[in-house]
Each structure stands twice: as C-alpha cells, then as structure tokens.
PDB file of N, CA and C in Angstrom:
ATOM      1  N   UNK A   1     142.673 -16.117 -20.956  1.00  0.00           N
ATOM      2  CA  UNK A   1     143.319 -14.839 -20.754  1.00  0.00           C
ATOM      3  C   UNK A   1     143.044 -13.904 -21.931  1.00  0.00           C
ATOM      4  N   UNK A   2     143.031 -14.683 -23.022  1.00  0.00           N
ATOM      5  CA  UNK A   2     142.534 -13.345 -24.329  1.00  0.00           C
ATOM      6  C   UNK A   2     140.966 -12.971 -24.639  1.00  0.00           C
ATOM      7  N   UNK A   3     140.393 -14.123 -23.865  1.00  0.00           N
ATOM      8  CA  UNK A   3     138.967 -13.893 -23.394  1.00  0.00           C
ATOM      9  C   UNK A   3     138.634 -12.596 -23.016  1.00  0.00           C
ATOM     10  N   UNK A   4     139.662 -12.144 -21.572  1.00  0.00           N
ATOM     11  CA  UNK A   4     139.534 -11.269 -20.593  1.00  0.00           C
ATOM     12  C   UNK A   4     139.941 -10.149 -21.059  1.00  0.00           C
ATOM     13  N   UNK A   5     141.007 -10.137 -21.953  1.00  0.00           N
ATOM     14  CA  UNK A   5     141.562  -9.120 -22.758  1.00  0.00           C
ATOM     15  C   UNK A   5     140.605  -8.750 -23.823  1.00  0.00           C
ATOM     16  N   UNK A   6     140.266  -9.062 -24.504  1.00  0.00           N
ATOM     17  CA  UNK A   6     139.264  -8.985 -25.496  1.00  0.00           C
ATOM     18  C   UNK A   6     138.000  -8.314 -24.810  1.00  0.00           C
ATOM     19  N   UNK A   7     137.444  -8.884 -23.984  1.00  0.00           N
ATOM     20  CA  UNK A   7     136.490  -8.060 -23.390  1.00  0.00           C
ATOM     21  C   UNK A   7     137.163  -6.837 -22.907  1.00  0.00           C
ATOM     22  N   UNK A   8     137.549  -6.694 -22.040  1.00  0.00           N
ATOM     23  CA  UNK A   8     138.095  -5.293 -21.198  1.00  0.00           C
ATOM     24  C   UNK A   8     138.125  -4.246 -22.571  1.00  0.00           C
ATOM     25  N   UNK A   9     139.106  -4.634 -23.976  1.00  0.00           N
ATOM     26  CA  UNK A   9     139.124  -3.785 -24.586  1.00  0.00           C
ATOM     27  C   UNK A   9     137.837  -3.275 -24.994  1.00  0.00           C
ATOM     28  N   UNK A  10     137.051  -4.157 -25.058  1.00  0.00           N
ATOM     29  CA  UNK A  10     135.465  -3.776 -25.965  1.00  0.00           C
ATOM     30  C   UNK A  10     134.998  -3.113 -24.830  1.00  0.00           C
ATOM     31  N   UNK A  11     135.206  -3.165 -23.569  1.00  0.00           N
ATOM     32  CA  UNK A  11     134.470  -2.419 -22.591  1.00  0.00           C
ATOM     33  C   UNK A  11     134.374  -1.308 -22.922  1.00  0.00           C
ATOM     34  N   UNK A  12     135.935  -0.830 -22.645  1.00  0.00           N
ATOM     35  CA  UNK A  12     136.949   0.290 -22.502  1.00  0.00           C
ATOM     36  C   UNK A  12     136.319   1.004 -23.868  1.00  0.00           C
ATOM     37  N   UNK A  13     136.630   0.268 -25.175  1.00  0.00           N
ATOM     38  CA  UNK A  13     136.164   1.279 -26.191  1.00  0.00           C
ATOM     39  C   UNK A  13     134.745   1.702 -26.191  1.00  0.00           C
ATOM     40  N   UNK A  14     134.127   1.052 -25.338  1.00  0.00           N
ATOM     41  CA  UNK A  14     132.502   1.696 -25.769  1.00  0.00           C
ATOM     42  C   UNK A  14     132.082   2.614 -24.682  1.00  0.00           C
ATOM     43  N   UNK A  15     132.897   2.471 -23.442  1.00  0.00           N
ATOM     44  CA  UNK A  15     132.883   3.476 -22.612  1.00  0.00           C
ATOM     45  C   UNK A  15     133.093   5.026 -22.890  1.00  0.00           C
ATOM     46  N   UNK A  16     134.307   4.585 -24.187  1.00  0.00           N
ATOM     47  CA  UNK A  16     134.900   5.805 -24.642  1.00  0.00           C
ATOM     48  C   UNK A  16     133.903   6.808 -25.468  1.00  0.00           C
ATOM     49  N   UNK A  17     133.490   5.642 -26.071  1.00  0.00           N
ATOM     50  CA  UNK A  17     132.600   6.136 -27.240  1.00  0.00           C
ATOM     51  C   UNK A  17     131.122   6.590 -26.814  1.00  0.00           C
ATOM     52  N   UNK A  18     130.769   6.042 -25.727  1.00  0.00           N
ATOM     53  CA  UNK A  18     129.967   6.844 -25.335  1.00  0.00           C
ATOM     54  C   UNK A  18     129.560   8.151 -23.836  1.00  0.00           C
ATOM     55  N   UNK A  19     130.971   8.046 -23.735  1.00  0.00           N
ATOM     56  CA  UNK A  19     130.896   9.403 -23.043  1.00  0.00           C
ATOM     57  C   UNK A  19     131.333  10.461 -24.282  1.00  0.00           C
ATOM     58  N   UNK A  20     131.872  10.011 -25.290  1.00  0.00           N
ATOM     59  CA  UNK A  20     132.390  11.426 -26.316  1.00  0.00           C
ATOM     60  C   UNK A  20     130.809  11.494 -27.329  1.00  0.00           C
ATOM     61  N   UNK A  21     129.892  10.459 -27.235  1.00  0.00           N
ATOM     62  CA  UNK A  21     128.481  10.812 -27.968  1.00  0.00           C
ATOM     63  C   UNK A  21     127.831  11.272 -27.271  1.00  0.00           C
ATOM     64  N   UNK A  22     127.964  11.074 -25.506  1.00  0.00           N
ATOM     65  CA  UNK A  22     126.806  12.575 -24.481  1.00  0.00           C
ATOM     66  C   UNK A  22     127.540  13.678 -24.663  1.00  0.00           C
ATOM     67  N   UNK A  23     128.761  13.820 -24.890  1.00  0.00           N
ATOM     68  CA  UNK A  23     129.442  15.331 -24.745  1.00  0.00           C
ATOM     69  C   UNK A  23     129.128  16.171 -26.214  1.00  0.00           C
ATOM     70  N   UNK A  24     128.744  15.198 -26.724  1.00  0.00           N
ATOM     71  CA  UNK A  24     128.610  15.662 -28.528  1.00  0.00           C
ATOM     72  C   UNK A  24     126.779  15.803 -28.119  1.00  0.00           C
ATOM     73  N   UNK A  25     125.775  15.479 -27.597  1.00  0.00           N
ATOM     74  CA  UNK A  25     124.497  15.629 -27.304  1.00  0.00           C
ATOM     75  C   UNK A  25     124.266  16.737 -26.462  1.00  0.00           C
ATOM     76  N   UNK A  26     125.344  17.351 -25.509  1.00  0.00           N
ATOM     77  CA  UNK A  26     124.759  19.212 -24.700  1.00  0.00           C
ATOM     78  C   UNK A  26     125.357  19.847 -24.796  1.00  0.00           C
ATOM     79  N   UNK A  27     124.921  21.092 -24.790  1.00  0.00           N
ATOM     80  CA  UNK A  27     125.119  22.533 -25.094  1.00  0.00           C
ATOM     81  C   UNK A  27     125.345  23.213 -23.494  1.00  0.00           C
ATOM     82  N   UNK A  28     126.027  24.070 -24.109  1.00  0.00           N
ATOM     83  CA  UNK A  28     125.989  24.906 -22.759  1.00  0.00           C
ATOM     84  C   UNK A  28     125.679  26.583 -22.901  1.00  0.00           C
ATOM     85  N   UNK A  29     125.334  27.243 -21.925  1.00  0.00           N
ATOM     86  CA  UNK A  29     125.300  28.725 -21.997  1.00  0.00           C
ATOM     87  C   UNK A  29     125.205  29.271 -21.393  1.00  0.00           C
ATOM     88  N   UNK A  30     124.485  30.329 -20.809  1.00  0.00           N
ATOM     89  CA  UNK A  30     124.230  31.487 -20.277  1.00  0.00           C
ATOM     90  C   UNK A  30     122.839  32.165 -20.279  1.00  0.00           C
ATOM     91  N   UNK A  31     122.408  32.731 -18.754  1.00  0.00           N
ATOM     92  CA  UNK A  31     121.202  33.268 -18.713  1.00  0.00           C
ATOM     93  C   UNK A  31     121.865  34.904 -18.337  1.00  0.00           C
ATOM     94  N   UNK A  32     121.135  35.716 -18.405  1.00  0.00           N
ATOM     95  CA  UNK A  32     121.716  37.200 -18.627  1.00  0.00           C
ATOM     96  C   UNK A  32     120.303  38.203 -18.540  1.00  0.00           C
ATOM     97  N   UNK A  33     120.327  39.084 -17.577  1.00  0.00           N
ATOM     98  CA  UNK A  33     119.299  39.965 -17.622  1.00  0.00           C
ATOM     99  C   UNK A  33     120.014  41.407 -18.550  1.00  0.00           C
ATOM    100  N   UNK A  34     118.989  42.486 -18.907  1.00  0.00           N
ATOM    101  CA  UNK A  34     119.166  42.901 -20.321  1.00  0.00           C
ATOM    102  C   UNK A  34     120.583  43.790 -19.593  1.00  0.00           C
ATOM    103  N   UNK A  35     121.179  43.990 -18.487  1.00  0.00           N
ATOM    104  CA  UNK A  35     122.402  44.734 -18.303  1.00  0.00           C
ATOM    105  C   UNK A  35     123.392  43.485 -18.145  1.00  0.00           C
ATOM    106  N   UNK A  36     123.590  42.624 -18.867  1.00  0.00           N
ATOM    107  CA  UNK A  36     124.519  41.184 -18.457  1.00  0.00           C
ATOM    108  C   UNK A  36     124.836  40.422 -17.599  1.00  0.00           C
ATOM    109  N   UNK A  37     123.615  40.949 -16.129  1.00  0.00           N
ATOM    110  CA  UNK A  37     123.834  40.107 -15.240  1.00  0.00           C
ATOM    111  C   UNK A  37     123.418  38.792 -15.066  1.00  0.00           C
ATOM    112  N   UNK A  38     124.389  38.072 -14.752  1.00  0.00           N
ATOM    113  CA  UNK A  38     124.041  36.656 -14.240  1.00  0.00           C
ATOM    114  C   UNK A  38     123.062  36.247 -13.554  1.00  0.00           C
ATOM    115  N   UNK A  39     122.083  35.402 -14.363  1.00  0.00           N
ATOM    116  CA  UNK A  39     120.877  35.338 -13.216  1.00  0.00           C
ATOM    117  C   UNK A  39     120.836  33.756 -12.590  1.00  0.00           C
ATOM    118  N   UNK A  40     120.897  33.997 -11.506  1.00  0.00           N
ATOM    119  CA  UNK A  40     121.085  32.323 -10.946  1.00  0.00           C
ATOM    120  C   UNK A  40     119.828  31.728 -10.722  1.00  0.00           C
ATOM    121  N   UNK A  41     119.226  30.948 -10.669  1.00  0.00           N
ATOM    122  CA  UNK A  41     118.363  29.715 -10.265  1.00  0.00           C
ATOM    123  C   UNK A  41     117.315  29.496 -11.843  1.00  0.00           C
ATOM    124  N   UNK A  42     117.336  30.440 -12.985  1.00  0.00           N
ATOM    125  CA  UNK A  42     116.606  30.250 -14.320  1.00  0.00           C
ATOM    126  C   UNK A  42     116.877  28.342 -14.656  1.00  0.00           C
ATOM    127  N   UNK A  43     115.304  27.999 -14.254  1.00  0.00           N
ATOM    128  CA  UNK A  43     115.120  26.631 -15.289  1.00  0.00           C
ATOM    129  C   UNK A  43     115.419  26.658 -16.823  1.00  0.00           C
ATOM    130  N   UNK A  44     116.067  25.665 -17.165  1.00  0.00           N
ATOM    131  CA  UNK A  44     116.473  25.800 -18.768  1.00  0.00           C
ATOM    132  C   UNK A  44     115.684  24.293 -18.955  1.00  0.00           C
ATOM    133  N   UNK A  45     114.677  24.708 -19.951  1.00  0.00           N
ATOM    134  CA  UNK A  45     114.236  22.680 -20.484  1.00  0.00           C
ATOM    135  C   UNK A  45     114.119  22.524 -21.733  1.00  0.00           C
ATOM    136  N   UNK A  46     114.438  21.534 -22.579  1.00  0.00           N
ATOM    137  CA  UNK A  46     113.973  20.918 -23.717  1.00  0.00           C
ATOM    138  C   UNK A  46     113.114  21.195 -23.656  1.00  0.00           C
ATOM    139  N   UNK A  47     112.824  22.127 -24.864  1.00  0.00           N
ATOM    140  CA  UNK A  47     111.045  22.106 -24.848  1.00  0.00           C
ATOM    141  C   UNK A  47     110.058  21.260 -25.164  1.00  0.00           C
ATOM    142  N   UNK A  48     109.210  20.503 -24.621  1.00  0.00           N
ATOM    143  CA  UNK A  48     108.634  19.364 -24.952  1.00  0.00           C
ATOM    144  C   UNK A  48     108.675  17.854 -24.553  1.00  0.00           C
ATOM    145  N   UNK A  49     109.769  18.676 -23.104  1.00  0.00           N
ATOM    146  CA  UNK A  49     110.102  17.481 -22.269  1.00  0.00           C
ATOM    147  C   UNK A  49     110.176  17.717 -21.061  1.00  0.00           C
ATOM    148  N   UNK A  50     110.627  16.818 -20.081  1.00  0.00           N
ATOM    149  CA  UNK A  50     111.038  16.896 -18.979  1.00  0.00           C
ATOM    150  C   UNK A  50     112.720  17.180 -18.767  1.00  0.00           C
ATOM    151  N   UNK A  51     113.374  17.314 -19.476  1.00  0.00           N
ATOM    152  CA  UNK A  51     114.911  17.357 -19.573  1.00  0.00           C
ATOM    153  C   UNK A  51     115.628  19.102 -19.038  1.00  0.00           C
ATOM    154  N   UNK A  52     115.796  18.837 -18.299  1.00  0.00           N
ATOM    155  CA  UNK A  52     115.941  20.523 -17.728  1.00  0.00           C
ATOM    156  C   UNK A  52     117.339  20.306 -16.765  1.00  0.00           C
ATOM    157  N   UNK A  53     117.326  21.734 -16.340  1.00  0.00           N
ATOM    158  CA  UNK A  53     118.743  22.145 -15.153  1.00  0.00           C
ATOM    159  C   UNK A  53     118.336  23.342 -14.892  1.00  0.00           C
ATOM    160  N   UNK A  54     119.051  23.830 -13.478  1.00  0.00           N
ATOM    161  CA  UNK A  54     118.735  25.299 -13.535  1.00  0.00           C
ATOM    162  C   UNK A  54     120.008  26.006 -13.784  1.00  0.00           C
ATOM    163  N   UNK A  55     120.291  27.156 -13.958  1.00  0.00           N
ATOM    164  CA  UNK A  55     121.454  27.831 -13.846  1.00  0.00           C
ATOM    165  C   UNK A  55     122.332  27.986 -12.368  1.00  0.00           C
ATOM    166  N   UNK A  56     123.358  27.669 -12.662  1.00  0.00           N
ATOM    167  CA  UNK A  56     124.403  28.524 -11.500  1.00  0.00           C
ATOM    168  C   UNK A  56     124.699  29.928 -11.291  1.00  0.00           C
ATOM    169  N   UNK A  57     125.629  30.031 -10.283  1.00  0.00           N
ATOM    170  CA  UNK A  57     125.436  31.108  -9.599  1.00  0.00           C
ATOM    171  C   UNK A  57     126.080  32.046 -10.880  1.00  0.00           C
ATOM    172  N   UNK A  58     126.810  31.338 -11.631  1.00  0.00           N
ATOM    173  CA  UNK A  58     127.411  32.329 -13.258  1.00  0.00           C
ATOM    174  C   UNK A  58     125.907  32.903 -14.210  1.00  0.00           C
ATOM    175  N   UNK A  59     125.109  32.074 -13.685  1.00  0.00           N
ATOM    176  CA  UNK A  59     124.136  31.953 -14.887  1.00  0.00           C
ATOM    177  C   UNK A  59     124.066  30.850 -15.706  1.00  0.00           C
ATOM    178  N   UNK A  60     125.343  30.100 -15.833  1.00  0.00           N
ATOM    179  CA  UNK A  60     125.663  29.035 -16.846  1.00  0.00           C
ATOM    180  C   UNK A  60     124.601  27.552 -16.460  1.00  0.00           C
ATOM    181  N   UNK A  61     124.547  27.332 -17.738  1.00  0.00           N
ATOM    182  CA  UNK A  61     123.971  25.842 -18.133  1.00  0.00           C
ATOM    183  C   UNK A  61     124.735  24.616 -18.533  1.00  0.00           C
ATOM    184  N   UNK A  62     124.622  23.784 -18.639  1.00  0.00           N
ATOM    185  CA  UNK A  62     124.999  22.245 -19.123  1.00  0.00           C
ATOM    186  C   UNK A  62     123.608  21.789 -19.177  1.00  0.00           C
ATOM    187  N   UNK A  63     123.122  21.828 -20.712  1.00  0.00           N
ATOM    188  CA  UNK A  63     121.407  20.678 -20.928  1.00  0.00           C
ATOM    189  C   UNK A  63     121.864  19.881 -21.897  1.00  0.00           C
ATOM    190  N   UNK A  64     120.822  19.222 -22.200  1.00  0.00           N
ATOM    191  CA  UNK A  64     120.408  17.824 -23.371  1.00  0.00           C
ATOM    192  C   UNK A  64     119.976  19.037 -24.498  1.00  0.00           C
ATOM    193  N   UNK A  65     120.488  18.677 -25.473  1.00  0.00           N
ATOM    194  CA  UNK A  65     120.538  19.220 -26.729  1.00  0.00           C
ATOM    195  C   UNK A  65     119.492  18.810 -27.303  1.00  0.00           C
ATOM    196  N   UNK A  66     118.549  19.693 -27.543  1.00  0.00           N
ATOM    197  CA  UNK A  66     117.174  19.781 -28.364  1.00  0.00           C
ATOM    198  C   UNK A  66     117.281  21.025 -29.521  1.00  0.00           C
ATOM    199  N   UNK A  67     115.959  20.950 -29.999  1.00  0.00           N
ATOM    200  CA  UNK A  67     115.802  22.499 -30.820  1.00  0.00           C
ATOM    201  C   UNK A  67     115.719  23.448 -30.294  1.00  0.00           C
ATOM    202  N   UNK A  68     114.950  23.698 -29.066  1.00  0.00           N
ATOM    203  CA  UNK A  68     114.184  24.588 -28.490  1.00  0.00           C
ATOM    204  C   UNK A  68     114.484  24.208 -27.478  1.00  0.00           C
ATOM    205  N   UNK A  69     114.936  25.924 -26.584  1.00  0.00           N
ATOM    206  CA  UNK A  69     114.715  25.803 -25.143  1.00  0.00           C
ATOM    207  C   UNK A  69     113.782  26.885 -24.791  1.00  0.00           C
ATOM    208  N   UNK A  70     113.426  26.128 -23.564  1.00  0.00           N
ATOM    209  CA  UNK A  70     112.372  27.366 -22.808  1.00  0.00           C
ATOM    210  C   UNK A  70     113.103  27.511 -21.618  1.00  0.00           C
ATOM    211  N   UNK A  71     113.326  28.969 -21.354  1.00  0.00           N
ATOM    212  CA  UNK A  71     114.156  29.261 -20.120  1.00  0.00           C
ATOM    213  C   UNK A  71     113.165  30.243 -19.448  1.00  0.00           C
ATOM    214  N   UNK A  72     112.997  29.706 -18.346  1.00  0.00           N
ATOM    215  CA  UNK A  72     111.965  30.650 -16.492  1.00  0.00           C
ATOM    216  C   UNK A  72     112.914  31.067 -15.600  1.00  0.00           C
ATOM    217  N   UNK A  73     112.474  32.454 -16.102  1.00  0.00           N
ATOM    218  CA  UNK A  73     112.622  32.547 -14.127  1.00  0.00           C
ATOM    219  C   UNK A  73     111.350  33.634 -13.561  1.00  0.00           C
ATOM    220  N   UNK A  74     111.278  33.060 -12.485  1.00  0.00           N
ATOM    221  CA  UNK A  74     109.788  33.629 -11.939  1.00  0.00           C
ATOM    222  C   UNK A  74     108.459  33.558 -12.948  1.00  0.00           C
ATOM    223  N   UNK A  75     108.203  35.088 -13.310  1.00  0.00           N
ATOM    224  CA  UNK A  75     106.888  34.921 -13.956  1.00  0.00           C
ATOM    225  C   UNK A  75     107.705  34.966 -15.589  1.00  0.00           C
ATOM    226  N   UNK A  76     108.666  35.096 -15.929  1.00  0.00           N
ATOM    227  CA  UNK A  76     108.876  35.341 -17.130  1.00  0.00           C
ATOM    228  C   UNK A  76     109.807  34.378 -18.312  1.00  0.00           C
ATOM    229  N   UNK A  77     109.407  34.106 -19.327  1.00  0.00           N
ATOM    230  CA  UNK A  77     109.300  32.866 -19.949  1.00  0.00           C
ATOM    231  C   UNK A  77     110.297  32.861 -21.627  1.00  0.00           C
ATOM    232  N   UNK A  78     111.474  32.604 -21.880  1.00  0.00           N
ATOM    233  CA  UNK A  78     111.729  32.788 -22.754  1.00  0.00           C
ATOM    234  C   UNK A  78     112.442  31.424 -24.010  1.00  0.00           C
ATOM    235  N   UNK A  79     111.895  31.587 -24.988  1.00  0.00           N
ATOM    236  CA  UNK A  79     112.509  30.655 -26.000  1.00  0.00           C
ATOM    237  C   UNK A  79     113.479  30.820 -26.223  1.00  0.00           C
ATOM    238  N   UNK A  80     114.532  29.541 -26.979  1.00  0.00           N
ATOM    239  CA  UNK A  80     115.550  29.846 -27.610  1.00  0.00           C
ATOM    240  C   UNK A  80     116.209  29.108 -28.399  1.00  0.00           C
ATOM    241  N   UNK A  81     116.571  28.752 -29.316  1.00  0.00           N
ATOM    242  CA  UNK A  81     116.973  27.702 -30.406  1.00  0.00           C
ATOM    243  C   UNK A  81     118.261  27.567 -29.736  1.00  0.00           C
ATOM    244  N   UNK A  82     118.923  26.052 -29.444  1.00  0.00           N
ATOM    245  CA  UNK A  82     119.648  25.437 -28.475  1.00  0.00           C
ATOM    246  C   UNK A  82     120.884  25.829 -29.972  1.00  0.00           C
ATOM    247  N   UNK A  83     121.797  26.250 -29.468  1.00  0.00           N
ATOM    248  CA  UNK A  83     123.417  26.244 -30.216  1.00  0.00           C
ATOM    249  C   UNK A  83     124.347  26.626 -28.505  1.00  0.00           C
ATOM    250  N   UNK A  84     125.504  25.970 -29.121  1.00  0.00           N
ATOM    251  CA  UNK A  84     126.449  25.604 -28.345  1.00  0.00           C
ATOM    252  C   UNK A  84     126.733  27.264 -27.815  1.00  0.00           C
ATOM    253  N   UNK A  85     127.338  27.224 -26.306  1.00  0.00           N
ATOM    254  CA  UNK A  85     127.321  28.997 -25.836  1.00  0.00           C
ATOM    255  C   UNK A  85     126.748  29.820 -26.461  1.00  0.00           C
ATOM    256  N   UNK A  86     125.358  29.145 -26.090  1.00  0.00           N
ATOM    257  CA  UNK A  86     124.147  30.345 -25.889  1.00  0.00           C
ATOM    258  C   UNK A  86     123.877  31.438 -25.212  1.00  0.00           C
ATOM    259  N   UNK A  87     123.685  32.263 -25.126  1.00  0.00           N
ATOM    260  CA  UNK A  87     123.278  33.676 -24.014  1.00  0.00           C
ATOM    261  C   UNK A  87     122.223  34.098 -24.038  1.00  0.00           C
ATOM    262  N   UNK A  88     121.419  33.480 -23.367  1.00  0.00           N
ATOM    263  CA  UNK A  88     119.726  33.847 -23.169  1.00  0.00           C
ATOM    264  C   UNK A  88     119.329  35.166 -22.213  1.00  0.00           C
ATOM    265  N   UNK A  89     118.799  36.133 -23.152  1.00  0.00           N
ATOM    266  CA  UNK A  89     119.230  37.543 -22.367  1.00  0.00           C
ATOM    267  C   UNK A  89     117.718  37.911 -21.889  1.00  0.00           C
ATOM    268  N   UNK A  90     117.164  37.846 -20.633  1.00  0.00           N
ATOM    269  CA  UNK A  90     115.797  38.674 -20.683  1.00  0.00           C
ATOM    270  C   UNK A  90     115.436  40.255 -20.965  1.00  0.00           C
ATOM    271  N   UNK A  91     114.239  40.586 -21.137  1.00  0.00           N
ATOM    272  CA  UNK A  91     114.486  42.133 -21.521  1.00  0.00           C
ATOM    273  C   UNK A  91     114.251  42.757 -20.036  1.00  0.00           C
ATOM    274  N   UNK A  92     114.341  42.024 -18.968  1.00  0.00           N
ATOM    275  CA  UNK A  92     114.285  43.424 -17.725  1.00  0.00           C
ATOM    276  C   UNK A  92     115.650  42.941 -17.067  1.00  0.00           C
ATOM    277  N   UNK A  93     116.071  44.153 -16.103  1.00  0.00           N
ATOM    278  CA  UNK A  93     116.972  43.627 -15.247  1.00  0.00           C
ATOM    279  C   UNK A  93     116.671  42.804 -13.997  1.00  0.00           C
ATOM    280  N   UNK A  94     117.972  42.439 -13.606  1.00  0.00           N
ATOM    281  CA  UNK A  94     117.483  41.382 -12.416  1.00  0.00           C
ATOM    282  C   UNK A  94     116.826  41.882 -11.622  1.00  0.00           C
ATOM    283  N   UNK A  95     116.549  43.021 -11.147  1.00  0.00           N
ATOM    284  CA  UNK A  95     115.956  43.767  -9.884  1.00  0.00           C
ATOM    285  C   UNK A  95     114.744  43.704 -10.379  1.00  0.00           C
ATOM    286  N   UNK A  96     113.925  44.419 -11.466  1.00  0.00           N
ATOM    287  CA  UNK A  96     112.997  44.244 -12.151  1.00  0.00           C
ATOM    288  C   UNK A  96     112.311  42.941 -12.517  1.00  0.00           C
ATOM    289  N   UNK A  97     112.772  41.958 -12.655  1.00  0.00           N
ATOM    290  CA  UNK A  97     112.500  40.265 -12.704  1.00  0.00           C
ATOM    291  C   UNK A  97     112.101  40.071 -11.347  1.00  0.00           C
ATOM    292  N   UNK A  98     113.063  40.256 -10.430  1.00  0.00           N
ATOM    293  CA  UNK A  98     112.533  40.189  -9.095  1.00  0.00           C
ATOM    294  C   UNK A  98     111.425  40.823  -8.230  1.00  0.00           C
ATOM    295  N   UNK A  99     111.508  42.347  -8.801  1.00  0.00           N
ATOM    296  CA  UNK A  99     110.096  42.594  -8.195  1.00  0.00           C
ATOM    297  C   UNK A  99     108.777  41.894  -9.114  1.00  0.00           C
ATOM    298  N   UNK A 100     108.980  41.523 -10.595  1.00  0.00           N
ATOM    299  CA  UNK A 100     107.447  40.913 -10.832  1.00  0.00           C
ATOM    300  C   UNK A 100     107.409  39.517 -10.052  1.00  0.00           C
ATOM    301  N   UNK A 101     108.536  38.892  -9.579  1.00  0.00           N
ATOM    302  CA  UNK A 101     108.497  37.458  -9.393  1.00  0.00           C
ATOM    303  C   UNK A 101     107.565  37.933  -7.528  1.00  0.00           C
ATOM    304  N   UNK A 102     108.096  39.109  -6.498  1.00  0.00           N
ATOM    305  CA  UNK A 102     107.689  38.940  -5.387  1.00  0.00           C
ATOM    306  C   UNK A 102     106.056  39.747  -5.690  1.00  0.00           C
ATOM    307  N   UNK A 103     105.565  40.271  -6.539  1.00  0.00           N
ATOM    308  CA  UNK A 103     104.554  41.230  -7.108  1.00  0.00           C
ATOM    309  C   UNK A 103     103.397  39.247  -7.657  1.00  0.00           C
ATOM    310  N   UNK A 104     103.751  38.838  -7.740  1.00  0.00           N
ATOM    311  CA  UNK A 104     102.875  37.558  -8.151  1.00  0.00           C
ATOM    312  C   UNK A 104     102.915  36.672  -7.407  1.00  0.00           C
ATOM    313  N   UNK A 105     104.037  36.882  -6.499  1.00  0.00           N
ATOM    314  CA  UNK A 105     103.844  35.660  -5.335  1.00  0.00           C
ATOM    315  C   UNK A 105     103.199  36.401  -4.010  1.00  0.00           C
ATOM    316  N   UNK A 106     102.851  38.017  -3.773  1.00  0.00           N
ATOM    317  CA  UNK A 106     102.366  38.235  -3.198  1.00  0.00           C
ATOM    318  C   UNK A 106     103.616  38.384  -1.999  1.00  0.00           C
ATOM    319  N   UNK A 107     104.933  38.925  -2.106  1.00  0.00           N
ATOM    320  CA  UNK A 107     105.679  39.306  -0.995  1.00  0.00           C
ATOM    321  C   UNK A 107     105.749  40.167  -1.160  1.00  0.00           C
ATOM    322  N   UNK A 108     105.527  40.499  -0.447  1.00  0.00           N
ATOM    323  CA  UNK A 108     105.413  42.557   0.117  1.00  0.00           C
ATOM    324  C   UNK A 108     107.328  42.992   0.613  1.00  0.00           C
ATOM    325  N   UNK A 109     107.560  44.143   0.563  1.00  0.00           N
ATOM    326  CA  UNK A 109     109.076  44.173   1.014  1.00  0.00           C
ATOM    327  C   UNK A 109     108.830  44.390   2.244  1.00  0.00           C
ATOM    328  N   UNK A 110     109.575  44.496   3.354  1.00  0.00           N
ATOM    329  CA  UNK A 110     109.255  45.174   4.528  1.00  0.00           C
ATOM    330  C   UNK A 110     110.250  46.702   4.777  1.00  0.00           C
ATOM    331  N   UNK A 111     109.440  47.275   4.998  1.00  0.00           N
ATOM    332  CA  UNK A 111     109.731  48.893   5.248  1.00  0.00           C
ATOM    333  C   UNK A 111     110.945  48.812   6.231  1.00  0.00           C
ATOM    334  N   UNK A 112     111.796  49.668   5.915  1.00  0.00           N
ATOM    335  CA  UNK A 112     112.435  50.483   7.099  1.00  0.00           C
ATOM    336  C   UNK A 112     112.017  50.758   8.154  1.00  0.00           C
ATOM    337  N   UNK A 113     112.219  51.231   9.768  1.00  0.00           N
ATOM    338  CA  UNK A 113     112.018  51.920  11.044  1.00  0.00           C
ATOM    339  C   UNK A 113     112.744  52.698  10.660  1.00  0.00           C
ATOM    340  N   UNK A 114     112.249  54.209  11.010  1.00  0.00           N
ATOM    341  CA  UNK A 114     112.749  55.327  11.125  1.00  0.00           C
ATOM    342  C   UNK A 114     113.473  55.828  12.391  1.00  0.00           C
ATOM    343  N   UNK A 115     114.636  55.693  13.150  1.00  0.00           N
ATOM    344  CA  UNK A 115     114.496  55.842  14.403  1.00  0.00           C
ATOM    345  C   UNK A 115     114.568  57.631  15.024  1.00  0.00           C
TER     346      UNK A 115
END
C-alpha cells in the first residue's frame, strides 16, 4: 500500500512539474495589420523549424518559444524576436494584404451586373 502511495505521489508531482515547464516554454501574441486589425489564419513558426500554429479569429497565438519567429500571411513575411504578448504588426492593411495575396494567386474579383 505505500508502494502505491509512493508512486501516485511521484506521478502526480512530475505531472505537475511538467505541465508548469511547457507553460514556462510558450509565448503568446498577436498578429495585427498596420490599422490594428486582427488578422486571422497568419502562420506563426519557430524559425528554423517545423513548430508553428496559425492565428485565430482574434489574431492571437499560443507557440513553442524560440528566438525568432517568422510570421505569413499570403505573400508577406515577417520576423520577430519571440517575448511573451507579442504584437506582430504588418505594414499594409488587411484589405491591402488581401489584394496582394488574390494578385499572386491569380483571383480576379468578379464585377458587379449593372441592372
């Protein structure tokens, strides 16, 4: 019985200890076009890895804590030295991001009918 006890506790404490050493390993933040809007679907990655997320519909992140992030969206590409509530701001607005992103993928808008 102190077998069972003894273990469970050692479980229990290392369980502890290592969910409070991943919460101490990511950062979180924010993607932001240059008028503060929230831009949703921006890849955020460790740079130099495969370790990524994309943003939510806030803009917000939860990544793996590196030096460097590289944050995409569409054609446009930005660095950023990883600190805790970050705000990664691009220099166009979202509308502007969006037309280079449909301007390189080759979507045309479709016109109005005049009736």
């Amino acid at each position: 019985m102190k077998k069972t006890l003894a273990s469970c506790f050692f479980a229990c404490a290392f369980l502890i200890f290592a969910q409070q050493a991943n919460a101490q390993n990511t950062i979180t933040g924010k993607v932001v076009d240059k008028k503060n809007v929230a831009i949703q679907g921006a890849s955020v990655v460790v740079k130099g890895t495969t370790m990524g997320t994309v943003t939510d519909t806030n803009g917000g992140f939860t990544a793996v804590q590196g030096t460097l992030l590289t944050v995409n969206f569409g054609t446009e590409t930005q660095e950023a030295t990883a600190t805790n509530d970050l705000v990664v701001k691009f220099k166009y607005s979202l509308k502007q991001l969006q037309k280079k992103l449909d301007k390189s993928t080759g979507k045309k808008k479709k016109k109005k009918k005049n009736k």
